[in-house]
Each structure stands twice: as structure tokens, then as C-alpha cells.
Protein backbone atom coordinates (compact mmCIF):
# COMPACT_ATOMS: atom_id res chain seq x y z
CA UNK A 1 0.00 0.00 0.00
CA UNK A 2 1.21 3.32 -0.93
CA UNK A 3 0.08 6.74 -0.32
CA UNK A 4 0.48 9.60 -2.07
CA UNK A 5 -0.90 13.30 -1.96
CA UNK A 6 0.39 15.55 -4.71
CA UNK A 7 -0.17 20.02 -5.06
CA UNK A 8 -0.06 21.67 -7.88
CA UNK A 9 0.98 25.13 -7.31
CA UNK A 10 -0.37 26.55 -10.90
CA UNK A 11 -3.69 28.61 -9.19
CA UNK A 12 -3.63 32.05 -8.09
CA UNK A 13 -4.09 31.27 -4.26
CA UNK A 14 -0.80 29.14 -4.72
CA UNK A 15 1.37 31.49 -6.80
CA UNK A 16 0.37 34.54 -4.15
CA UNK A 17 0.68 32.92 -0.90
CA UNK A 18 2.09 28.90 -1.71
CA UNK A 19 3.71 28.24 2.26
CA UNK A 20 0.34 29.59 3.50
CA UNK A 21 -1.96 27.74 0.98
CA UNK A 22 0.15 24.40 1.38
CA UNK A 23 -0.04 24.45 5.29
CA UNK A 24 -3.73 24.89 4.93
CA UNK A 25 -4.29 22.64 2.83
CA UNK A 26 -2.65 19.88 5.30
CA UNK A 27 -4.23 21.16 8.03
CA UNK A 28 -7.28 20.62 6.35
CA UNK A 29 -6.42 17.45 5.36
CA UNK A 30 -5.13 16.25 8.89
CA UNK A 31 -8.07 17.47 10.47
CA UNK A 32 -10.07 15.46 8.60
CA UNK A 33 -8.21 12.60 8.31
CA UNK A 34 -10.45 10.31 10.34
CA UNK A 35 -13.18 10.72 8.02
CA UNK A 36 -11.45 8.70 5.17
CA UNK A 37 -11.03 4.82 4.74
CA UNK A 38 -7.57 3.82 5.50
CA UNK A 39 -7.49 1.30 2.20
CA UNK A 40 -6.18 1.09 -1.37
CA UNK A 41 -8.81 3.62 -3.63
CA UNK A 42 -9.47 5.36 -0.92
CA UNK A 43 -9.02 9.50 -2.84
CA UNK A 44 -10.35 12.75 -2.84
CA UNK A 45 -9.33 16.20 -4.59
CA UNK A 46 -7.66 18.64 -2.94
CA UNK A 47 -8.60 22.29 -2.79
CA UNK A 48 -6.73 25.79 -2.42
CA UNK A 49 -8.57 28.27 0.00
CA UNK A 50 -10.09 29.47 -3.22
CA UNK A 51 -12.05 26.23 -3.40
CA UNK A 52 -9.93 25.33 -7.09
CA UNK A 53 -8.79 22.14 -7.33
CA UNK A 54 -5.07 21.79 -7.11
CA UNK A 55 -4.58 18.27 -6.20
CA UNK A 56 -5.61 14.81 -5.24
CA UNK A 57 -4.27 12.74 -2.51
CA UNK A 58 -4.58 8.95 -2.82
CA UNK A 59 -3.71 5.69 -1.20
CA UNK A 60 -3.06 3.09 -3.70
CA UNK A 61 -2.17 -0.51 -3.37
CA UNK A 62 0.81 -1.54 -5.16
């Protein structure tokens, strides 16, 4: 099992402010971490504090 969680930092929130958007982003993420299966295809998208997509974290099973 593998998991991986990948940024893009191509939006606007993430050129401006990309330390500030990235540790949001995995507090959000940590925060809510609980509230995701712990299993291979377990995914979701992963948002600036615009609400654009920048992302996807994943766990996969290799």
C-alpha cells in the first residue's frame, strides 16, 4: 500500500501565498483525516482556499 498526496501550485491562491496555501491545505487534510477509509482507492481532490482544485491525494495498493 502506498500513499500519495500531490499540489499543484499553478492557481492564483498558490502562486500569491504557496507556504500559506500548502499548510492549509494539510491542516485541512489532517483534520479530517479520520473521516477517510484507511485502504487502497481510498481518494479525494484537494482544494486551495479558493475552493480550485489543485490536487488529489490517494492511497493506492501496489
Amino acid at each position: 500500500m502506498r500513499f500519495v498526496f500531490e499540489v499543484n501550485f499553478e492557481s492564483a491562491a498558490m502562486q500569491l501565498n504557496p507556504r500559506e496555501e500548502l499548510q492549509q491545505i494539510l491542516r485541512h487534510w489532517a483534520k479530517n483525516l479520520e473521516l477517510y477509509p484507511m485502504e487502497p482507492g481510498a481518494q479525494e481532490d484537494i482544494f486551495d482556499s479558493g475552493m480550485e482544485a489543485v490536487g488529489e491525494w490517494a492511497i493506492l495498493d501496489d
